[in-house]
C-alpha atoms as a PDB file:
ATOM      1  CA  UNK A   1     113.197 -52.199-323.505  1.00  0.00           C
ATOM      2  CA  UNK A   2     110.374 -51.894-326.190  1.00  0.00           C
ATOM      3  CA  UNK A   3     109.393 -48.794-327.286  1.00  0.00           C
ATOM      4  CA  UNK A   4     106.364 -47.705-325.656  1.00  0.00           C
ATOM      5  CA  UNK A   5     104.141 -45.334-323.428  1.00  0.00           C
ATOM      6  CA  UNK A   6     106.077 -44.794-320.071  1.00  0.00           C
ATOM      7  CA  UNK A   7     103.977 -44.792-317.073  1.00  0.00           C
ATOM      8  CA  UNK A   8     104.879 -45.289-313.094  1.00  0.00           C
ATOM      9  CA  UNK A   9     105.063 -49.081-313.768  1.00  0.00           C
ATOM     10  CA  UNK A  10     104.581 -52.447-315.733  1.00  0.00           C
ATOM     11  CA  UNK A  11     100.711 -52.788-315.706  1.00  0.00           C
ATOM     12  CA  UNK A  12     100.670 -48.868-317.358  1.00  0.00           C
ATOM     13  CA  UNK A  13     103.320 -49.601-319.803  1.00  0.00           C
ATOM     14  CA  UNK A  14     101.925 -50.364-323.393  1.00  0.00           C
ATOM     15  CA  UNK A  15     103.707 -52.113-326.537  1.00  0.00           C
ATOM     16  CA  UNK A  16     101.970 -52.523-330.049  1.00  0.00           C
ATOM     17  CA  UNK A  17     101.517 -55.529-331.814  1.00  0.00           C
ATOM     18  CA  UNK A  18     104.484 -54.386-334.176  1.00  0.00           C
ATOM     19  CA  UNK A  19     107.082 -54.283-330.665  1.00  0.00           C
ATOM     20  CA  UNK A  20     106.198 -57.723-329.350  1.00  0.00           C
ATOM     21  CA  UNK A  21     106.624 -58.875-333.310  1.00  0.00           C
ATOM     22  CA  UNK A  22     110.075 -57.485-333.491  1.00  0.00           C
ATOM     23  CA  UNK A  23     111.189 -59.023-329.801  1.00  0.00           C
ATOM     24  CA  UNK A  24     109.717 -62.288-330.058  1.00  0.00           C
ATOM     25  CA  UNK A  25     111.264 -62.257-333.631  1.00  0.00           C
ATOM     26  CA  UNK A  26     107.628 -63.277-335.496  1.00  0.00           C
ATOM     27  CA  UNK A  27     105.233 -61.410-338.039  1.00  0.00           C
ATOM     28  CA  UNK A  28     102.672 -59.131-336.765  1.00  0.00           C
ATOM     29  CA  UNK A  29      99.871 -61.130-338.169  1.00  0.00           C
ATOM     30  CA  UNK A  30     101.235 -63.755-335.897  1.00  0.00           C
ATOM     31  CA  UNK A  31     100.883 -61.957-332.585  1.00  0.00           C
ATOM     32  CA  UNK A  32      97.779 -60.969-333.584  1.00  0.00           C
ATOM     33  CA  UNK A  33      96.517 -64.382-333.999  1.00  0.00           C
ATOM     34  CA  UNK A  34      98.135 -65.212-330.676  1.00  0.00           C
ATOM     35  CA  UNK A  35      96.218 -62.242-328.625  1.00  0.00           C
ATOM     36  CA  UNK A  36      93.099 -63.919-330.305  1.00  0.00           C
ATOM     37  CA  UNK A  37      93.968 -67.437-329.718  1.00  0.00           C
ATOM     38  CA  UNK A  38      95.002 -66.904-325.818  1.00  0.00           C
ATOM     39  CA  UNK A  39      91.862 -64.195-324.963  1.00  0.00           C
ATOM     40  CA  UNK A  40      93.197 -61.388-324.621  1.00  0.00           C
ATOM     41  CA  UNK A  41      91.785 -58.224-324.249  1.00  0.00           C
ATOM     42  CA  UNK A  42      94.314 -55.355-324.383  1.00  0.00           C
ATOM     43  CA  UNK A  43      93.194 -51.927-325.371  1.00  0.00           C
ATOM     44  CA  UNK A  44      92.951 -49.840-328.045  1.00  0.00           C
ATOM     45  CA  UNK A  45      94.521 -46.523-328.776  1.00  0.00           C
ATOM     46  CA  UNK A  46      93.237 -43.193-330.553  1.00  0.00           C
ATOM     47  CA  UNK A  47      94.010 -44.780-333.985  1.00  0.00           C
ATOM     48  CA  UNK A  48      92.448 -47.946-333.355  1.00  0.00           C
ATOM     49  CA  UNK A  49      96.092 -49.523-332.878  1.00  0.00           C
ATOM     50  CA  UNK A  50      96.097 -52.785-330.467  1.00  0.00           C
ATOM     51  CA  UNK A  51      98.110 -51.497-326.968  1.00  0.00           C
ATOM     52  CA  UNK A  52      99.365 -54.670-324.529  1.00  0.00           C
ATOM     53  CA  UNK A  53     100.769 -54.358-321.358  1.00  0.00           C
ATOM     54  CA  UNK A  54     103.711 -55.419-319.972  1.00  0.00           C
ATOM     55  CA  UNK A  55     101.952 -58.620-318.663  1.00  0.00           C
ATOM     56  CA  UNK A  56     100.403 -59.385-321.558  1.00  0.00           C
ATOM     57  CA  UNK A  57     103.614 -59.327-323.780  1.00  0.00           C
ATOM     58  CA  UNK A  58     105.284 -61.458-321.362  1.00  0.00           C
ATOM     59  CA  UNK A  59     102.456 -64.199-321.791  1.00  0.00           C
ATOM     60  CA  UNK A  60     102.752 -63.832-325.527  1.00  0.00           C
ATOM     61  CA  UNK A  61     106.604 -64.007-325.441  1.00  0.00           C
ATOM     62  CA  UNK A  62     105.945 -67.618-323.666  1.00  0.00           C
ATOM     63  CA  UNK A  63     103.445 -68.730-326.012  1.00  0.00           C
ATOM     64  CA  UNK A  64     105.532 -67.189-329.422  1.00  0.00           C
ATOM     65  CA  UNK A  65     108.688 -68.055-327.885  1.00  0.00           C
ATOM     66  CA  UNK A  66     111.947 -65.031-328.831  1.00  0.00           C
ATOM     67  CA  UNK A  67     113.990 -65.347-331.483  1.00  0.00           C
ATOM     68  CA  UNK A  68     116.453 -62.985-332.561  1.00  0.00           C
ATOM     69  CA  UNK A  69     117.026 -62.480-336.371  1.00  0.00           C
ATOM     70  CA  UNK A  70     119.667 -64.818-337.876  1.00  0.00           C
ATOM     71  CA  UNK A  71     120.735 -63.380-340.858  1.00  0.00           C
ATOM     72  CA  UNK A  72     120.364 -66.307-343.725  1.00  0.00           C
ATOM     73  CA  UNK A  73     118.036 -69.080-341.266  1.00  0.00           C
ATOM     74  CA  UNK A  74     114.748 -68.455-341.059  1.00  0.00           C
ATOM     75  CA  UNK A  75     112.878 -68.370-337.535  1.00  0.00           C
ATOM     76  CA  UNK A  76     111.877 -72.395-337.705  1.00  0.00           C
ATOM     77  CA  UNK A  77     115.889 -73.081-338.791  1.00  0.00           C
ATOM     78  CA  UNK A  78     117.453 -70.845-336.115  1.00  0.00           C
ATOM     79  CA  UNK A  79     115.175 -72.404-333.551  1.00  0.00           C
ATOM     80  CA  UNK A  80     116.148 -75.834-334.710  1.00  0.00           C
ATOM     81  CA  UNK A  81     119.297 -75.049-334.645  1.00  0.00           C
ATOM     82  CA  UNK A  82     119.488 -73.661-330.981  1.00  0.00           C
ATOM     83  CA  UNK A  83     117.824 -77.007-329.725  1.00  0.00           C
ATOM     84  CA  UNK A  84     120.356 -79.068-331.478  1.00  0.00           C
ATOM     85  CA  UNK A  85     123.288 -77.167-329.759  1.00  0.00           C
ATOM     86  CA  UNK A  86     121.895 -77.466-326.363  1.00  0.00           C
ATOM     87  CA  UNK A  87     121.901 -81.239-326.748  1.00  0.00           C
ATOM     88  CA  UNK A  88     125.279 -81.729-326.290  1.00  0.00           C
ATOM     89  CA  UNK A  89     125.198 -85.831-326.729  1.00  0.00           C
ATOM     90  CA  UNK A  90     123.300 -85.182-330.151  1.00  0.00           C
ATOM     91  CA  UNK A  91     119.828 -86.233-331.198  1.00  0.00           C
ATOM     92  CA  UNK A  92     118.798 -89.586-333.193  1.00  0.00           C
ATOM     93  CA  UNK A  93     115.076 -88.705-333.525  1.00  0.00           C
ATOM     94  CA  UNK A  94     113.432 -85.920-335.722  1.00  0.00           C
ATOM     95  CA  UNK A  95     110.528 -86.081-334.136  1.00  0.00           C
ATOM     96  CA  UNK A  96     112.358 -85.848-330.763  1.00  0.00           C
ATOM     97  CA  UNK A  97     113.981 -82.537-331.485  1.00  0.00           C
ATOM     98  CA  UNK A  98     110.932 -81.147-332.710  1.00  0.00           C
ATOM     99  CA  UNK A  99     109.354 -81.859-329.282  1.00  0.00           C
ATOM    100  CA  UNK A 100     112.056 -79.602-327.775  1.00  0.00           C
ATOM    101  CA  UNK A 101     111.561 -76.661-330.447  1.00  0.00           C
ATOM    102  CA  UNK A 102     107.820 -77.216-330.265  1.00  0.00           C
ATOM    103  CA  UNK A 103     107.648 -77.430-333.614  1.00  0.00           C
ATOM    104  CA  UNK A 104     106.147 -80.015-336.322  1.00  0.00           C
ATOM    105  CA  UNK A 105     108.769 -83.196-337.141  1.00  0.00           C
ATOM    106  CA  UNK A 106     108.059 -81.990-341.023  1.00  0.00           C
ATOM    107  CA  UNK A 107     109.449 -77.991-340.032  1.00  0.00           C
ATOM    108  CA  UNK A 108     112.383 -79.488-338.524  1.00  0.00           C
ATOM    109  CA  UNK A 109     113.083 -81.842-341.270  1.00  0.00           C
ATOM    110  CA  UNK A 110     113.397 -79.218-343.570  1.00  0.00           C
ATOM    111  CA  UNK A 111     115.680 -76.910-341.244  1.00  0.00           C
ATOM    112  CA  UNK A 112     117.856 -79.958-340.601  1.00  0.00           C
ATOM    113  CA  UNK A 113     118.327 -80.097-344.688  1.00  0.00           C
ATOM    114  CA  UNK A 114     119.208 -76.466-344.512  1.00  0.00           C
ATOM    115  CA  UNK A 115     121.293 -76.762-342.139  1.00  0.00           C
ATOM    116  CA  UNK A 116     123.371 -79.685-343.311  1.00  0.00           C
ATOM    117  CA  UNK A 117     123.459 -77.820-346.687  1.00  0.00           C
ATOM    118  CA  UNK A 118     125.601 -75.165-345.265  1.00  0.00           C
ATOM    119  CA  UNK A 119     127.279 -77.097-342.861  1.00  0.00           C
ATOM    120  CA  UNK A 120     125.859 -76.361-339.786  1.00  0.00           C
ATOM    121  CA  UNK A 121     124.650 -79.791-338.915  1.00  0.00           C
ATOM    122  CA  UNK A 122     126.429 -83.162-339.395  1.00  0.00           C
ATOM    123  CA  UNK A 123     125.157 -86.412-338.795  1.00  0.00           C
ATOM    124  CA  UNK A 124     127.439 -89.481-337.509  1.00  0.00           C
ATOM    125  CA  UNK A 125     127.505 -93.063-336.986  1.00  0.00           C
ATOM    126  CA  UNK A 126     127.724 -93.805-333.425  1.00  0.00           C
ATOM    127  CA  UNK A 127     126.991 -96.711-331.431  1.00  0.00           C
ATOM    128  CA  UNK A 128     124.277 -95.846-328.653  1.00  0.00           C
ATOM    129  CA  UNK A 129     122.394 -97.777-325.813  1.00  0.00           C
ATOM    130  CA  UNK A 130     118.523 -98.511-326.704  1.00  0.00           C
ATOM    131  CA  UNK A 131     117.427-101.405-324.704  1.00  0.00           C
ATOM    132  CA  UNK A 132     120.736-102.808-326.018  1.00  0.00           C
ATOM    133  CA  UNK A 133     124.162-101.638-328.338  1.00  0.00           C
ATOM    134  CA  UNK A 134     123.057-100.208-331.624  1.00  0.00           C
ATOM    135  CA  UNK A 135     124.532 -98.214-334.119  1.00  0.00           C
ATOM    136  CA  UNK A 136     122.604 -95.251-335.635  1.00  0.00           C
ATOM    137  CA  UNK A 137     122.979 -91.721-337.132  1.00  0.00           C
ATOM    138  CA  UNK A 138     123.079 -88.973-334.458  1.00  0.00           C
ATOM    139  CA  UNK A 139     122.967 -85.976-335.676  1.00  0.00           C
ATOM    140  CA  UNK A 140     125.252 -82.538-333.938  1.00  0.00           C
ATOM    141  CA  UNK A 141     125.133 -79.128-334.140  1.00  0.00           C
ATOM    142  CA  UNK A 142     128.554 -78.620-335.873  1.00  0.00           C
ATOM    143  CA  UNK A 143     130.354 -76.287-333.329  1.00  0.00           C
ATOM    144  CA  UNK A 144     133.607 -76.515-336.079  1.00  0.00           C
ATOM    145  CA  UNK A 145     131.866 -74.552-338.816  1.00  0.00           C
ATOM    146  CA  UNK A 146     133.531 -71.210-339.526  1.00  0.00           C
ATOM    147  CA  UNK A 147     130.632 -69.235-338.677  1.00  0.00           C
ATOM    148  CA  UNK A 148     129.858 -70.952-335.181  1.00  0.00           C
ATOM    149  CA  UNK A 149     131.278 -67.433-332.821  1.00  0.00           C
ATOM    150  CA  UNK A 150     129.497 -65.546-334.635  1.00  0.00           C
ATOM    151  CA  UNK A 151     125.760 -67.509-334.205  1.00  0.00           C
ATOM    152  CA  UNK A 152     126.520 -69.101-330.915  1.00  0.00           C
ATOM    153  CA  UNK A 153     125.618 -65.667-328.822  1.00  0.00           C
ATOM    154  CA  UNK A 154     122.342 -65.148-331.004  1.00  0.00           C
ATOM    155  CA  UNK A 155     121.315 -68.913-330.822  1.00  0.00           C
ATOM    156  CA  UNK A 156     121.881 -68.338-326.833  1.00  0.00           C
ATOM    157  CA  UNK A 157     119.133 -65.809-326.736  1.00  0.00           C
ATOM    158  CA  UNK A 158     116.648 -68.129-328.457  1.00  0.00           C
ATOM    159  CA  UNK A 159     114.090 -69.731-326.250  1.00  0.00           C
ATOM    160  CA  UNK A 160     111.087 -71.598-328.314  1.00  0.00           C
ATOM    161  CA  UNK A 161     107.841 -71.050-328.673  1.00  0.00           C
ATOM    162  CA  UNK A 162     105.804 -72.842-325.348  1.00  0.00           C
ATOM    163  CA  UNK A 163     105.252 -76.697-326.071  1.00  0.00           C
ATOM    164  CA  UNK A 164     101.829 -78.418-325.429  1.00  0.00           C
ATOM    165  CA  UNK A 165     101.551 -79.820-322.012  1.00  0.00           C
ATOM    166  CA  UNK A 166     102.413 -83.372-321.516  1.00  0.00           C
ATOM    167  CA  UNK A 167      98.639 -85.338-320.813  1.00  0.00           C
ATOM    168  CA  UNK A 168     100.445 -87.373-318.234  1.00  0.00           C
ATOM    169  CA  UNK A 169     103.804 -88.755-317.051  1.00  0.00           C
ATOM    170  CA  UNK A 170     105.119 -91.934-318.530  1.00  0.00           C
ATOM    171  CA  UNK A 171     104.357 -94.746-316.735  1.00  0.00           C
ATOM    172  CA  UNK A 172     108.197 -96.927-317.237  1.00  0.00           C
ATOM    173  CA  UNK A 173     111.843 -96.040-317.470  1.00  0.00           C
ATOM    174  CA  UNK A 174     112.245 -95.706-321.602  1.00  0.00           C
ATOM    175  CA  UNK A 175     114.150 -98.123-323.395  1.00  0.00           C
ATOM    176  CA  UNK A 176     116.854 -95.254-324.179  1.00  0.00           C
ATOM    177  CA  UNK A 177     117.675 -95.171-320.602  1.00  0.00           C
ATOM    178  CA  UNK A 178     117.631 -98.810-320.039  1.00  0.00           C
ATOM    179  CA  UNK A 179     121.181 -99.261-320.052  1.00  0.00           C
ATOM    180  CA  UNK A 180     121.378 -96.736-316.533  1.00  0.00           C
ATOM    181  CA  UNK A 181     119.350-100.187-314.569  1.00  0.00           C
ATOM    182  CA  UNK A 182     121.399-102.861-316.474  1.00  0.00           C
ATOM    183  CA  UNK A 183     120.965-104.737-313.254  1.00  0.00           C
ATOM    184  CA  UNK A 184     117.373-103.750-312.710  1.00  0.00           C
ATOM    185  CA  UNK A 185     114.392-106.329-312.304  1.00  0.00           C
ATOM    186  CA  UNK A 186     111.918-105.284-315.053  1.00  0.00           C
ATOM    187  CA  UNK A 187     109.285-104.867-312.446  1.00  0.00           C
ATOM    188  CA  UNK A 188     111.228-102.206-310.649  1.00  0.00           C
ATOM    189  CA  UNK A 189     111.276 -99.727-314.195  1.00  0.00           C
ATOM    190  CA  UNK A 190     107.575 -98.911-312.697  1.00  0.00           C
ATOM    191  CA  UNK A 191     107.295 -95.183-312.072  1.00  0.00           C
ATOM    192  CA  UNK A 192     103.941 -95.542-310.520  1.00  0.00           C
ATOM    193  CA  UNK A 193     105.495 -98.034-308.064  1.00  0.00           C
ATOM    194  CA  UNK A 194     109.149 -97.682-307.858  1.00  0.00           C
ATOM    195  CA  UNK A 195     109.567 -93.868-308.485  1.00  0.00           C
ATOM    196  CA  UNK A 196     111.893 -93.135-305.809  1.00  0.00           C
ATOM    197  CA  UNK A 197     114.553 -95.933-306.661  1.00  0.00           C
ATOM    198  CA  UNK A 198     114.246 -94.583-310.136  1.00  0.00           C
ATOM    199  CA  UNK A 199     114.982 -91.309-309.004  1.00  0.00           C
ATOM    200  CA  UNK A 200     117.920 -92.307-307.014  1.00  0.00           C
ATOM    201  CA  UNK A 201     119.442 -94.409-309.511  1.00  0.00           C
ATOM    202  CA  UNK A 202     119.111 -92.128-311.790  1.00  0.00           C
ATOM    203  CA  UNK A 203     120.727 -89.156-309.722  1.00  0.00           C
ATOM    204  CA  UNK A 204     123.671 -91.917-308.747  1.00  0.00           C
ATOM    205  CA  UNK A 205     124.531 -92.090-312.872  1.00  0.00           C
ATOM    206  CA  UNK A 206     124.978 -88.504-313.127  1.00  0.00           C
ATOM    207  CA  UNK A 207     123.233 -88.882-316.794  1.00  0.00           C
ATOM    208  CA  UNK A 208     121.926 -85.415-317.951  1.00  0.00           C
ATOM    209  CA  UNK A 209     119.192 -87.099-320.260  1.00  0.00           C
ATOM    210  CA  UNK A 210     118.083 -89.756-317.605  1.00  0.00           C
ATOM    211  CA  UNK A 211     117.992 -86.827-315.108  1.00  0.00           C
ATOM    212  CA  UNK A 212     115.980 -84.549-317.680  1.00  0.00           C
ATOM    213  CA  UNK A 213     113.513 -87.838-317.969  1.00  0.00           C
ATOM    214  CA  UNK A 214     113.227 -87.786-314.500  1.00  0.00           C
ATOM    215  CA  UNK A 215     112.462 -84.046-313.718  1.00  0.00           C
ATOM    216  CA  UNK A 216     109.266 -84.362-316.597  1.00  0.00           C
ATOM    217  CA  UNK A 217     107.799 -87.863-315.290  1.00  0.00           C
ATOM    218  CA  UNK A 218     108.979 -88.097-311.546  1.00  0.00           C
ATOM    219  CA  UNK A 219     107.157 -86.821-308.744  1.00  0.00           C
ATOM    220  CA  UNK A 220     107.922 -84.652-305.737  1.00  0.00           C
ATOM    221  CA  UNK A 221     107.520 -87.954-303.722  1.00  0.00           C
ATOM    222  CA  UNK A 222     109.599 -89.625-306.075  1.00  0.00           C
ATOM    223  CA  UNK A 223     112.691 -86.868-305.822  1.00  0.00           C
ATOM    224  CA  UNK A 224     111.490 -86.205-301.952  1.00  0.00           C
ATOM    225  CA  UNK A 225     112.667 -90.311-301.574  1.00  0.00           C
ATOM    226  CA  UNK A 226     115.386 -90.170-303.478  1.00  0.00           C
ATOM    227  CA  UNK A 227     116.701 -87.287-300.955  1.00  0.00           C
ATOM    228  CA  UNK A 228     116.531 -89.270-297.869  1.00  0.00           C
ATOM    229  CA  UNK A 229     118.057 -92.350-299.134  1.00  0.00           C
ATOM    230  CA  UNK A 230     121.855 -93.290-297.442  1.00  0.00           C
ATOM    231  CA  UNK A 231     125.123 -93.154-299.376  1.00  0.00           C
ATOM    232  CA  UNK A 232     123.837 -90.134-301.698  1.00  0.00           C
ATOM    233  CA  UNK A 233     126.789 -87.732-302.134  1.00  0.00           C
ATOM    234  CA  UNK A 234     126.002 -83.940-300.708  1.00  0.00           C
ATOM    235  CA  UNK A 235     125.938 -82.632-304.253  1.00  0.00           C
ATOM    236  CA  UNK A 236     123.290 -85.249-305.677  1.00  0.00           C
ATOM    237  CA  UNK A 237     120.826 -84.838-302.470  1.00  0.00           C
ATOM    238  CA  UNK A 238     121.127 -81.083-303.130  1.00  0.00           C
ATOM    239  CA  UNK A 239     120.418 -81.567-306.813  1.00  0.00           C
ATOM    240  CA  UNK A 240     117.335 -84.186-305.844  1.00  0.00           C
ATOM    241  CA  UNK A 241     115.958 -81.517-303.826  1.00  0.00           C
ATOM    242  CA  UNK A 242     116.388 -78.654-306.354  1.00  0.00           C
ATOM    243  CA  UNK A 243     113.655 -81.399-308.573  1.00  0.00           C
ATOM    244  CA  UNK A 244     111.732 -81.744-305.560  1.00  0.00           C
ATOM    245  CA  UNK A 245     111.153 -77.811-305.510  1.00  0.00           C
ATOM    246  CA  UNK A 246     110.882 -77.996-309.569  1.00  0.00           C
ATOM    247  CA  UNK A 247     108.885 -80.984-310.069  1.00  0.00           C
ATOM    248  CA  UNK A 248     104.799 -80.351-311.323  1.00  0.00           C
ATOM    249  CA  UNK A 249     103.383 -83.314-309.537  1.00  0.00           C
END
C-alpha cells in the first residue's frame, strides 16, 4: 500500500504526487501533468503539497499505466517489451505493437533496437497468412535469453498506460484474418451485416487474434447470435457469452 494518511476508508486515504510517481513507475512532473490534463481537483495539504485520494490515484494509474522499475530498460522499453511477450504468435507491425503499449510507432522503434541490442528481441522469417501466404519478419520476445526468469515476474506486473478509444468498430473482417473464412463469400466479411456468422466462425477456429478482433469490433448482438447458433461446443458458447457480457456495443 502507498504511504499515506490512514483514515476509516478509501475516499479519506491520501497519496502525494511523489507515491502515485513511484507506483505507476513515472516522474512526478508527469502525474502532475496528468491531474491537470484529466481535471482533477484533489486537495492541498499544510505545505501546499498536492493530496489524491484513493479514487483519484486509481484513475491516474489507468491513464499513466504501472510499471515497475527494470533495472537497465527504461519505462517506454520495459513496456514494449511486456507487450511483445504477451503476443505469443509474435508481431509483424511496429505500429501494431505500439497500439497495444499505447505508445508512438517512433518510441517503440527505438525500444525494439534496444532490445535486439541485448538480445531480448529477435526477429524471424516466417511465412504468415495476409489475404494470402507471405513471408515476412515477425519479431518475438526472446524467452531463451539468460536473463528472461529474472524479468518475466516484473514484465507481468506491467500494464500500459490507457490507449485512445477506438472512433468506431471496423466495418470488414481484416485481411490478416482472411485465411479463418477461406471459404467465405466476400460479401459475408460485412460486420455491419454478417456480424454474428463472423462471430461464430471465428469462435469455431479457436484463433486467439481473430477472437481478440472480434471482442474490439463485434457487438453484443453479434456474440449474443453466435451463442444460439447449433453445433457450438459447450466451451465456445460459454466463451461467446463471456464477449457478450464484455463487449462495449
Amino acid at each position: 500500500m502507498l504511504a499515506g494518511h490512514h483514515y476509516t476508508n478509501d475516499m479519506d486515504t491520501y497519496y502525494s504526487a511523489s507515491d502515485v510517481a513511484r507506483r505507476t513507475g513515472t516522474s512526478i512532473p508527469r502525474v502532475q501533468r496528468a491531474v491537470t490534463r484529466l481535471g482533477m481537483q484533489g486537495r492541498r495539504g499544510a505545505s501546499g503539497r498536492l493530496r489524491l485520494n484513493g479514487s483519484e490515484v486509481r484513475r491516474l494509474e489507468r491513464a499513466l499505466g504501472s510499471v515497475p522499475t527494470v533495472p537497465g530498460l527504461s519505462r517506454t522499453t520495459t513496456i514494449t517489451l511486456a507487450m511483445l511477450a504477451r503476443s505469443p504468435r509474435g508481431v509483424i507491425s511496429q505500429r501494431a505493437l505500439a497500439r497495444r503499449a499505447a505508445l508512438s510507432p517512433t518510441a517503440v522503434g527505438r525500444a525494439l533496437e534496444r532490445l535486439a541490442d541485448i538480445g531480448l528481441v529477435v526477429r524471424e522469417r516466417q511465412t504468415v497468412a495476409l489475404g494470402s501466404a507471405r513471408e515476412v519478419d515477425v519479431l518475438h520476445a526472446n524467452l531463451t535469453a539468460a536473463e528472461w526468469p529474472r524479468l518475466a515476474p516484473l514484465l507481468a506486473r506491467v500494464r500500459p498506460p490507457a490507449g485512445k478509444p477506438r472512433a468506431q468498430a471496423q466495418r470488414r473482417v481484416p485481411v490478416t484474418l482472411r485465411h479463418l473464412f477461406w471459404n467465405a463469400a466476400s460479401s459475408q466479411l460485412d460486420v455491419q451485416y454478417h456480424g454474428g456468422y463472423i462471430a461464430r466462425r471465428l469462435l469455431t477456429s479457436g484463433d486467439l487474434e481473430g477472437i481478440a478482433w472480434g471482442a474490439e469490433n463485434l457487438s453484443r448482438e453479434d456474440w449474443a447470435h453466435a451463442a444460439k447458433t447449433r453445433g457450438l461446443s459447450a466451451d465456445r458458447r460459454a466463451l461467446a457469452r463471456n464477449l457478450l457480457a464484455g463487449a462495449q456495443r
